[in-house]
C-alpha atoms as a PDB file:
ATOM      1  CA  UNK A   1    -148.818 -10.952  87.732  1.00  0.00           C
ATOM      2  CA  UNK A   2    -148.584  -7.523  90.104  1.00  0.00           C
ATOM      3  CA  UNK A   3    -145.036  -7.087  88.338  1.00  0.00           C
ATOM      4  CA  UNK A   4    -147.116  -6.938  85.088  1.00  0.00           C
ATOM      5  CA  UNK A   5    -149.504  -4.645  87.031  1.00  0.00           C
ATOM      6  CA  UNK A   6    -147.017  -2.604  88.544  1.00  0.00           C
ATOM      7  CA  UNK A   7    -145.189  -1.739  84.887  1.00  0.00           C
ATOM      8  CA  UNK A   8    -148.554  -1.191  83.038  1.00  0.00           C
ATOM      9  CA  UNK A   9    -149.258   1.238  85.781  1.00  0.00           C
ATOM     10  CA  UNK A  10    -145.769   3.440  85.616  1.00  0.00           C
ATOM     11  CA  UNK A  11    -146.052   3.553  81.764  1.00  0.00           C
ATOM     12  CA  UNK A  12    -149.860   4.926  82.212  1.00  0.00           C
ATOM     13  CA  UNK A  13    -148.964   7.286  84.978  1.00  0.00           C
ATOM     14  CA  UNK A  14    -145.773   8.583  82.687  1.00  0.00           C
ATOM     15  CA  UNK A  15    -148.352   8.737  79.501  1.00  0.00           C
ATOM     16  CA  UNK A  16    -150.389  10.747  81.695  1.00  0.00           C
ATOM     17  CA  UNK A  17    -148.213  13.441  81.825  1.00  0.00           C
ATOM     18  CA  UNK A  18    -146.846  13.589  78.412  1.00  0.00           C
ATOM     19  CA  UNK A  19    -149.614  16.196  77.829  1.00  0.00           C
ATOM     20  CA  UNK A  20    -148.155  18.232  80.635  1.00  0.00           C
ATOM     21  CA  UNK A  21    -144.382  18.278  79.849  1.00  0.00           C
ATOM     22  CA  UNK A  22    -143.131  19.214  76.476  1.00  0.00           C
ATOM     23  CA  UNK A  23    -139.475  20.381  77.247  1.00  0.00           C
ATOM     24  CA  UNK A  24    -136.836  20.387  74.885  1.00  0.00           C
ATOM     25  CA  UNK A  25    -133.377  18.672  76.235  1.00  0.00           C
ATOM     26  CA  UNK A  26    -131.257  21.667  76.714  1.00  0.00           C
ATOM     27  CA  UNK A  27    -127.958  22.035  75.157  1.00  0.00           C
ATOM     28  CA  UNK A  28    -126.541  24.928  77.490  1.00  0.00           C
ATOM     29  CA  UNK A  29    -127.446  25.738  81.233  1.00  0.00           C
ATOM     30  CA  UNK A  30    -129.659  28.721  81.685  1.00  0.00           C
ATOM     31  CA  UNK A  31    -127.880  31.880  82.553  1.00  0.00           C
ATOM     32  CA  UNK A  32    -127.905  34.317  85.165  1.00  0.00           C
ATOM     33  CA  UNK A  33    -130.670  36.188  85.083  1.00  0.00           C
ATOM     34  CA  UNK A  34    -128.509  39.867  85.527  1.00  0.00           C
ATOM     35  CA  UNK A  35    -126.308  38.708  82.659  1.00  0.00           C
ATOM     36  CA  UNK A  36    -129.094  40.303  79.864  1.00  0.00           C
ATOM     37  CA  UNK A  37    -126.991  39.519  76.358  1.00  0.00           C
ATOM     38  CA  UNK A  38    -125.753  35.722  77.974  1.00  0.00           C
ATOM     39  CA  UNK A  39    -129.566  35.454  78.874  1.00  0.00           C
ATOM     40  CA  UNK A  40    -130.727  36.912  75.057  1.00  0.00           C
ATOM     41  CA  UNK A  41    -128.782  34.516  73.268  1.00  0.00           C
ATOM     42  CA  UNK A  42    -129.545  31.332  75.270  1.00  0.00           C
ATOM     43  CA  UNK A  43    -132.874  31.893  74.934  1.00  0.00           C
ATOM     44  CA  UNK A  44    -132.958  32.286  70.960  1.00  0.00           C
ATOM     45  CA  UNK A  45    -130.229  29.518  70.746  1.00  0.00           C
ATOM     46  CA  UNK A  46    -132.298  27.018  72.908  1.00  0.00           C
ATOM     47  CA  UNK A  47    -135.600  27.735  70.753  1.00  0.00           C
ATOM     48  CA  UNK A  48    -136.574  25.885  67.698  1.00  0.00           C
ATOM     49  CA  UNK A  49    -139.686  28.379  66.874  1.00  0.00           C
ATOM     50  CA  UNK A  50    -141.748  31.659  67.385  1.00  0.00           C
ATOM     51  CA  UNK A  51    -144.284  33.869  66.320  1.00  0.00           C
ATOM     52  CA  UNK A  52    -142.891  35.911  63.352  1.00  0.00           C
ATOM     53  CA  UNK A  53    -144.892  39.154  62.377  1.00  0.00           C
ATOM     54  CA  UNK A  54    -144.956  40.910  59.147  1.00  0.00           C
ATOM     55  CA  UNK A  55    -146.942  43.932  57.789  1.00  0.00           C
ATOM     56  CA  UNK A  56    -149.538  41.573  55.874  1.00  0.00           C
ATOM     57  CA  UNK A  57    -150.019  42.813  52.102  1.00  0.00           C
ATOM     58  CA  UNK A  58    -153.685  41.212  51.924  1.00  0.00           C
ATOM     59  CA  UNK A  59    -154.706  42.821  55.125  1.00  0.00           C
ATOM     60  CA  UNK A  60    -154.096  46.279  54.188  1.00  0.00           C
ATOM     61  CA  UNK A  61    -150.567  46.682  56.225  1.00  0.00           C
ATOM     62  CA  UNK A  62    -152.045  45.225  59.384  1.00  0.00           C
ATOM     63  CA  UNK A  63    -149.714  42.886  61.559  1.00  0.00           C
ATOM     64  CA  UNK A  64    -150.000  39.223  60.688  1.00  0.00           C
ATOM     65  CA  UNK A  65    -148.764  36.969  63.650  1.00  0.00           C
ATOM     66  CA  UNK A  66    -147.280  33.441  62.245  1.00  0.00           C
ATOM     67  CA  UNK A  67    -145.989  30.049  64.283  1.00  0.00           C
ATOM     68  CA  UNK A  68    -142.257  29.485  62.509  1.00  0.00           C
ATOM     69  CA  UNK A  69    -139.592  27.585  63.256  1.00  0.00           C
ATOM     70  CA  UNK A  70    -135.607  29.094  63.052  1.00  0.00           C
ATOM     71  CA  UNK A  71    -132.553  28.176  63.870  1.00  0.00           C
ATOM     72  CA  UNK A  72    -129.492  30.750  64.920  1.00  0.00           C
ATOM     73  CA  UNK A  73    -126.905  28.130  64.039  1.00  0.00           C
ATOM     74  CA  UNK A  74    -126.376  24.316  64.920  1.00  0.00           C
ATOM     75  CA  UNK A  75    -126.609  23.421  68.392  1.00  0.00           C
ATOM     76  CA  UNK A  76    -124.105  24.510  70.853  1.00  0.00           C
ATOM     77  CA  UNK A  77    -122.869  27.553  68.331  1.00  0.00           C
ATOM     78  CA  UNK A  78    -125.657  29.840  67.967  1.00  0.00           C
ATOM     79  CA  UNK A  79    -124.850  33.193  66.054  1.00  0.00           C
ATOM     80  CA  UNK A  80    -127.854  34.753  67.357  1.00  0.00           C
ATOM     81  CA  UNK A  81    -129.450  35.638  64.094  1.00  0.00           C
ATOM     82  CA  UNK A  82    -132.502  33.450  63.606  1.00  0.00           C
ATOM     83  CA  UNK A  83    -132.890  32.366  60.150  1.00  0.00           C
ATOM     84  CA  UNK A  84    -135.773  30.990  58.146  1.00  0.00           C
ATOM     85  CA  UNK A  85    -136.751  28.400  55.202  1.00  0.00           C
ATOM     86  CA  UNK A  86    -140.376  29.649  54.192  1.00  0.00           C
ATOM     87  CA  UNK A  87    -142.604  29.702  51.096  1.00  0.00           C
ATOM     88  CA  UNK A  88    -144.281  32.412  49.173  1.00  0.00           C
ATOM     89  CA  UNK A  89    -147.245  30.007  49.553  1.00  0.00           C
ATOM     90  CA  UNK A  90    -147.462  31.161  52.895  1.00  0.00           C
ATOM     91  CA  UNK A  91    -147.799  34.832  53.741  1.00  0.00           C
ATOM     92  CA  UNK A  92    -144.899  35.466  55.717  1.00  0.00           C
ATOM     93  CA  UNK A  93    -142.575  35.347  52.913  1.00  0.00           C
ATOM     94  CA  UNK A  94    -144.845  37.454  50.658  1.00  0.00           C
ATOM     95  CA  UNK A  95    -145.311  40.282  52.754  1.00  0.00           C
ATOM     96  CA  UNK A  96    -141.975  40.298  53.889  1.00  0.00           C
ATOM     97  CA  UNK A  97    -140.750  40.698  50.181  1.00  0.00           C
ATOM     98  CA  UNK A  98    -142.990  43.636  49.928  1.00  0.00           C
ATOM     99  CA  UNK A  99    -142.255  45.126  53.076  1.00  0.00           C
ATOM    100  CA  UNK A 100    -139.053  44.013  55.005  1.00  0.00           C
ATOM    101  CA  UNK A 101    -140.294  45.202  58.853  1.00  0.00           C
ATOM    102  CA  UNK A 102    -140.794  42.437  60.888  1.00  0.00           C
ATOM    103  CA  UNK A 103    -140.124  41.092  64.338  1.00  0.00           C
ATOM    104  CA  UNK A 104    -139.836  37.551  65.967  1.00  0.00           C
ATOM    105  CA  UNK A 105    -141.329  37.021  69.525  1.00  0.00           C
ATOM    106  CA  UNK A 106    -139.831  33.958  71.534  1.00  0.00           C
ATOM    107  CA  UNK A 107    -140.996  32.526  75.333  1.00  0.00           C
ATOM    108  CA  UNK A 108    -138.894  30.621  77.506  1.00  0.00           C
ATOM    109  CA  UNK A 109    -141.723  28.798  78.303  1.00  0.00           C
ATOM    110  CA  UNK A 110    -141.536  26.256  75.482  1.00  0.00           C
ATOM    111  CA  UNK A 111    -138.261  24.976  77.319  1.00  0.00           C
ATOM    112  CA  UNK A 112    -139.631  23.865  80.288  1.00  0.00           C
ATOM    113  CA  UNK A 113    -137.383  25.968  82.166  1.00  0.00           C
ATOM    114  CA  UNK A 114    -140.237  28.193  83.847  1.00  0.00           C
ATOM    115  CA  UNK A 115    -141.321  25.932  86.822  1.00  0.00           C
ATOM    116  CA  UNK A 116    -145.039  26.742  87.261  1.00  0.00           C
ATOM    117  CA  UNK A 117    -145.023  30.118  86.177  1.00  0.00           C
ATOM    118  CA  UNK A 118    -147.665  31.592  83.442  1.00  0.00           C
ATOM    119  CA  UNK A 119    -146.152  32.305  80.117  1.00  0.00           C
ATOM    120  CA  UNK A 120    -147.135  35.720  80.332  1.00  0.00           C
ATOM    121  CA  UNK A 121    -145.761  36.143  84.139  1.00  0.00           C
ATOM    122  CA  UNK A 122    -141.864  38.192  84.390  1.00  0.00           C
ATOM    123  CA  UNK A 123    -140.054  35.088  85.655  1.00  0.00           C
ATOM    124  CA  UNK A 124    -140.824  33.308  82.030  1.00  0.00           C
ATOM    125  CA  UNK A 125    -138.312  35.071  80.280  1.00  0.00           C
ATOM    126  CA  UNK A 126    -139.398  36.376  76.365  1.00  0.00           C
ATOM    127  CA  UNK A 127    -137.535  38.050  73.783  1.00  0.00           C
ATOM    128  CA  UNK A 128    -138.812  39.917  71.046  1.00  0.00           C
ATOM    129  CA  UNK A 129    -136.635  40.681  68.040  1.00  0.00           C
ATOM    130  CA  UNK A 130    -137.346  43.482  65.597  1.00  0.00           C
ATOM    131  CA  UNK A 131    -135.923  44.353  62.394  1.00  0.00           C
ATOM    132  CA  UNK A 132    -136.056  43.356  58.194  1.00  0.00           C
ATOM    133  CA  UNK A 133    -136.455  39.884  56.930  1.00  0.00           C
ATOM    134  CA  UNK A 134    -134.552  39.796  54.282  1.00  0.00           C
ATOM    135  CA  UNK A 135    -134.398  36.964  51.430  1.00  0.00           C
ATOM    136  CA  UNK A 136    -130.748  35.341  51.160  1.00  0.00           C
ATOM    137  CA  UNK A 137    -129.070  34.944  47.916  1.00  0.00           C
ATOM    138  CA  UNK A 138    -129.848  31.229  47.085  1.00  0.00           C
ATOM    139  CA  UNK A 139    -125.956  30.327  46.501  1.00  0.00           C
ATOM    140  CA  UNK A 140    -124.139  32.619  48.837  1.00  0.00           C
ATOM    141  CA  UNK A 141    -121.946  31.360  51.918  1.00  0.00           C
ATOM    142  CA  UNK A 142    -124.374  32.439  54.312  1.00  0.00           C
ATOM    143  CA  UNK A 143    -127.319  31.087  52.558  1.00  0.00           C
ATOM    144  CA  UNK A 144    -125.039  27.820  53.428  1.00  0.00           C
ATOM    145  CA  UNK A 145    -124.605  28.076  56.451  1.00  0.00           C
ATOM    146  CA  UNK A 146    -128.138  29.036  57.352  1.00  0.00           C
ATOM    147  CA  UNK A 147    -129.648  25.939  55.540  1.00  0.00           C
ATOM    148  CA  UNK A 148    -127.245  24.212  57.780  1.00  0.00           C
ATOM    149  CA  UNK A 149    -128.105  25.188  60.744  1.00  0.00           C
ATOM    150  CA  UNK A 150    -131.985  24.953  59.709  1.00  0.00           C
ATOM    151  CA  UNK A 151    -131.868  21.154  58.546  1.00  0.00           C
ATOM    152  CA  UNK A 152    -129.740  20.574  61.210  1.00  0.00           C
ATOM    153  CA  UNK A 153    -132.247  21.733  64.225  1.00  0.00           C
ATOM    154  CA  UNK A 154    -135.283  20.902  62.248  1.00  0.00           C
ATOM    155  CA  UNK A 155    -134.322  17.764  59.840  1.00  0.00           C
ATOM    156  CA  UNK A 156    -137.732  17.392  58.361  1.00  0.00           C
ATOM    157  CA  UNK A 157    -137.228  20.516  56.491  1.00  0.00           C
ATOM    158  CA  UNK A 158    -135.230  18.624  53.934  1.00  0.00           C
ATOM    159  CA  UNK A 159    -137.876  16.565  52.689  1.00  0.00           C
ATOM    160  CA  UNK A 160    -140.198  19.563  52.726  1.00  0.00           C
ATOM    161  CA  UNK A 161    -141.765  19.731  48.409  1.00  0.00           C
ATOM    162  CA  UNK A 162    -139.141  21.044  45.997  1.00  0.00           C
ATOM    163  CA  UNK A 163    -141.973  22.061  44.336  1.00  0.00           C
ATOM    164  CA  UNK A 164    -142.956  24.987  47.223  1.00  0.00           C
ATOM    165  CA  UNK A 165    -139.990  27.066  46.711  1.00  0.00           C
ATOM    166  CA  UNK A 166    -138.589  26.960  50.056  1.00  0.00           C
ATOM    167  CA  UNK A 167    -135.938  29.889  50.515  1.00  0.00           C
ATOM    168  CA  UNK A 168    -133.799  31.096  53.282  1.00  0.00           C
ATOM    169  CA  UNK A 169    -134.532  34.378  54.951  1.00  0.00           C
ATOM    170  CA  UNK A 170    -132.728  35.975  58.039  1.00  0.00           C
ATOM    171  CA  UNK A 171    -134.337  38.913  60.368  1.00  0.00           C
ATOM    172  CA  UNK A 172    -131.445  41.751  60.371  1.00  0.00           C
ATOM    173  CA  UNK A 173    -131.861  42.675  63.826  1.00  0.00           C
ATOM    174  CA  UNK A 174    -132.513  46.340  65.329  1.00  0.00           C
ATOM    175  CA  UNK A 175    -133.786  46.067  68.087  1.00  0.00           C
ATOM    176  CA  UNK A 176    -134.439  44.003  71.257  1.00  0.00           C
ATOM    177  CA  UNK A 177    -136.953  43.597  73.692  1.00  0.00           C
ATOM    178  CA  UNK A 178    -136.752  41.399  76.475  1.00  0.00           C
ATOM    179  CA  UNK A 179    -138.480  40.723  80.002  1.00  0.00           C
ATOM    180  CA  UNK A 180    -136.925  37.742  81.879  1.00  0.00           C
ATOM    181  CA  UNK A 181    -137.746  38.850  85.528  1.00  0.00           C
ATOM    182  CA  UNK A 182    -139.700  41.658  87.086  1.00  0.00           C
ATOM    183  CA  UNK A 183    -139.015  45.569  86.506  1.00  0.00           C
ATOM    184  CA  UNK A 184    -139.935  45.712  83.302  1.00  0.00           C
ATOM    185  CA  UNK A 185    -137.301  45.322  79.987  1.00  0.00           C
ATOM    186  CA  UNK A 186    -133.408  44.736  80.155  1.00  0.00           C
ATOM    187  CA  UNK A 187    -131.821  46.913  78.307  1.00  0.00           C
ATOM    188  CA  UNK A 188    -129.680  45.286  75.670  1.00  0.00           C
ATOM    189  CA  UNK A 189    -128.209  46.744  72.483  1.00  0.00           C
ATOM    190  CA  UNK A 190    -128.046  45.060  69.524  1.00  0.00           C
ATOM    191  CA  UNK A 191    -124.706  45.295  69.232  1.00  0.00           C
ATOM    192  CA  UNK A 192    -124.234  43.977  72.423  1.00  0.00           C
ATOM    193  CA  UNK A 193    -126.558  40.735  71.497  1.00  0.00           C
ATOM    194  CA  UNK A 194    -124.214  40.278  68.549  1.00  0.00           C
ATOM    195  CA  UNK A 195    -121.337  40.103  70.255  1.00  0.00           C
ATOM    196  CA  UNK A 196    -121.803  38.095  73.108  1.00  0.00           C
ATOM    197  CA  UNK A 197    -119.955  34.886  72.831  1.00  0.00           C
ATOM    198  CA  UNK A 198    -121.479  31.958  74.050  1.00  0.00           C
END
């Protein structure tokens, strides 16, 4: 009987912090912090989502701000360009057919990797990427390889309604902001980003 106790108390305590600890397992260790386009990449590669902005066409060119999940490539071989599989029922994909400027903002903090710190505090790394999101040709090689590496970090996608119109975008990167410890942003070309091998 306190055996049966014992266990029915571990799995509450355990459910108790499920609310508290949402990390993703990591596929690669986290970089050195000095090491800004090692530190870039991991931190798209490890992420599944972000906040992607567009120039909203119903909201007379103001920013619209949107939860979306990407993927740079399948796990372990990230390319560093995030691509997307979104709907012109949403308005992400609409205004971004009328007007290509976007950017994508990623946190650290959705990996568990940032101890106790606030999301918002230097030692949380983020990462904002800005540039066009640009529609893929439907049948082209990297249109391939992007739904890929989509249905391959987020497998639901595939059973997402035929009937939506799902299509694969990419954000052509130029330029990159990132913060992942105190004195303000690394600087990091784009070309550099690109390059990086992981």
């Amino acid at each position: 009987m306190k055996t049966k106790v014992f266990y029915c108390c571990l799995v509450l305590f355990f459910l108790g912090f499920q609310g508290y600890v949402d990390a993703r397992l990591l596929v690669e260790s986290k970089p050195d912090r000095d090491d800004t386009a090692a530190y870039a990449r991991w931190l798209v590669s490890q992420n599944s989502w972000g906040i992607l902005t567009t120039l909203s066409i119903e909201l007379e060119g103001s920013p619209f701000g949107n939860v979306v999940s990407f993927s740079d490539g399948i796990p372990g071989k990230g390319t560093g360009v995030p691509y997307f599989y979104l709907t012109t029922l949403d308005p992400t994909a609409r205004n971004a057919l009328k007007d290509h400027r976007s950017s994508l903002a990623i946190s650290e903090y959705p990996l568990g990797t940032c101890s106790n710190a606030d999301p918002e505090s230097p030692v949380c790394a983020k990462i904002t990427l800005t540039g066009r999101l640009v529609l893929l040709e439907a049948n082209s090689k990297e249109a391939e390889f992007a739904r890929t590496a989509l249905f391959t970090k987020h497998p639901e996608m595939k059973g997402w309604p035929k009937g939506h119109d799902f299509q694969v975008f990419k954000l052509e990167i130029e330029d990159i902001f990132m913060i992942n410890w105190f004195g303000g942003p690394k600087p990091l070309t784009v070309d550099q980003y690109l390059k990086y091998k992981m």
